[in-house]
Protein backbone atom coordinates (compact mmCIF):
# COMPACT_ATOMS: atom_id res chain seq x y z
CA UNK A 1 23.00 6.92 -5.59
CA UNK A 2 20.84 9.18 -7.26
CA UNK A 3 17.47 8.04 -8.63
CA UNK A 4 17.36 9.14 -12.51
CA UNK A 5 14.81 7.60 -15.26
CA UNK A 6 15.91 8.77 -18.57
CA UNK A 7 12.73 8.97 -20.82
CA UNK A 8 12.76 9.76 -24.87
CA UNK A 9 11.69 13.53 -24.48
CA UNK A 10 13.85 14.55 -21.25
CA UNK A 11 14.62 12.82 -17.74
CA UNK A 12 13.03 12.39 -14.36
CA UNK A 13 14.81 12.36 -10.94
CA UNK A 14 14.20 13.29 -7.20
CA UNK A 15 15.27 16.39 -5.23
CA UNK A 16 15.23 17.48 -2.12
CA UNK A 17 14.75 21.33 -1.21
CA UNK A 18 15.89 23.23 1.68
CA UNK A 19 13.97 26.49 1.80
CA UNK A 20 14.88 29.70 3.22
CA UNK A 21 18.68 28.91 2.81
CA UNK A 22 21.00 31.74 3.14
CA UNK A 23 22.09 31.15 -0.86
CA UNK A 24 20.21 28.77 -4.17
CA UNK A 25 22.58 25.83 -5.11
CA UNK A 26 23.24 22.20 -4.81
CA UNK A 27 24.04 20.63 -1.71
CA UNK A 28 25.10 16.90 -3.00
CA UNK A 29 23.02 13.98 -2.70
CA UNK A 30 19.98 13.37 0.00
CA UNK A 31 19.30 9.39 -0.15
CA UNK A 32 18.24 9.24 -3.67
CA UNK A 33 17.72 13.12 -4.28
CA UNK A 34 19.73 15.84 -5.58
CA UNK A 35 19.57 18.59 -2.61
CA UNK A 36 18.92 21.94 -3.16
CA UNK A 37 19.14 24.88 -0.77
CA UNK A 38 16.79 27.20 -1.96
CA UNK A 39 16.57 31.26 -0.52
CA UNK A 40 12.56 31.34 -1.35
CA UNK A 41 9.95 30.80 1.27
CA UNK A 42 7.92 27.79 0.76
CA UNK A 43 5.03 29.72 1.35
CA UNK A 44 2.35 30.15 -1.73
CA UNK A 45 4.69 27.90 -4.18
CA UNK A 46 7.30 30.14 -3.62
CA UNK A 47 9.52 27.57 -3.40
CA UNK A 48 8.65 25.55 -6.20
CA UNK A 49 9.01 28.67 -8.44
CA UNK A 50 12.73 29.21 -7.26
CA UNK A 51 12.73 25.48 -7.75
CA UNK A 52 11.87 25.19 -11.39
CA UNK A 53 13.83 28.52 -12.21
CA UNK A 54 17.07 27.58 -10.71
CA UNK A 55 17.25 23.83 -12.33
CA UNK A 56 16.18 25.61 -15.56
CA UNK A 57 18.94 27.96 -15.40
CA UNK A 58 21.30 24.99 -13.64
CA UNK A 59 20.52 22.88 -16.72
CA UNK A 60 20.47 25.28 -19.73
CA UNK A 61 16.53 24.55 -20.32
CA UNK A 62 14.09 26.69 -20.48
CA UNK A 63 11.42 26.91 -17.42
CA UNK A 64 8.58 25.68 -19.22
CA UNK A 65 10.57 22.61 -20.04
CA UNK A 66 10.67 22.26 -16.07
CA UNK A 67 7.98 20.48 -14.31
CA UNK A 68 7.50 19.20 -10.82
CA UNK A 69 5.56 16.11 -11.08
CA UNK A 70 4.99 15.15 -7.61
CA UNK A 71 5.58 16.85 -4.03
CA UNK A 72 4.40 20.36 -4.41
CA UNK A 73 3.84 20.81 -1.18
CA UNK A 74 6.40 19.21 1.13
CA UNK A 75 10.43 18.60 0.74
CA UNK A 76 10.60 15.41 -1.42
CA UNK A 77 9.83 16.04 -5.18
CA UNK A 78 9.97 14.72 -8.06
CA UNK A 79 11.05 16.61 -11.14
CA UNK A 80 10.85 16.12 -15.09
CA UNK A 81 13.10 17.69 -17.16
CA UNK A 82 12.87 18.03 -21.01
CA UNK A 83 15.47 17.94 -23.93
CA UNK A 84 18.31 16.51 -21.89
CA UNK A 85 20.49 13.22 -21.24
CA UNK A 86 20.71 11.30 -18.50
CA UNK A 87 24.09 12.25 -18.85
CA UNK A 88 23.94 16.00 -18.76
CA UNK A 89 21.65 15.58 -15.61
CA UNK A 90 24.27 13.35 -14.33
CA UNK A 91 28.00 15.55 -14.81
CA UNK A 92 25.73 18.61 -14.30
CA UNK A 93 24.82 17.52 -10.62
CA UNK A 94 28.21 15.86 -10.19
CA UNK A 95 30.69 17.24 -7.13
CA UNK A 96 33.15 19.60 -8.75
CA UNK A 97 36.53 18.69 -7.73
């Protein structure tokens, strides 16, 4: 089950990123993480970037609104996203069926 705090200014969860995958998108759950496959390099925060910019865009934010508060440099990390539900998190990472 996936591991999501909701806060009052936005929501915190875990992902897990896949670099150098041959396409950016969401993979299901990892243990308690959402996993992402990710085409960026994690080389110079290359990663993290395509990170940040691809929940943004995934959850209608903005990338400033984006922030990776632990795990910059390995696989496990944990994000914080502001101005959205629990909820929206939830449905958005959801398995379309």
């Amino acid at each position: 089950m996936l591991y999501i705090r909701e806060e009052k200014d936005g929501v915190i969860f875990k992902v897990r990123v896949q670099p150098r995958a041959s396409g950016n998108g969401v993979a299901g759950l990892f243990e308690d993480a959402v996993k992402l496959r990710l085409t960026a390099p994690p080389v110079e925060g290359e990663a993290n970037e395509a990170c940040r910019t691809f929940l943004a865009k995934l959850l209608s934010v903005p990338r400033s609104h984006v922030e990776i508060l632990s795990g910059s440099t390995g696989r496990n990390k944990t994000i914080k996203v502001l101005g959205i539900s629990a909820e929206k998190a939830l449905n958005t990472f959801a398995p379309q069926d």
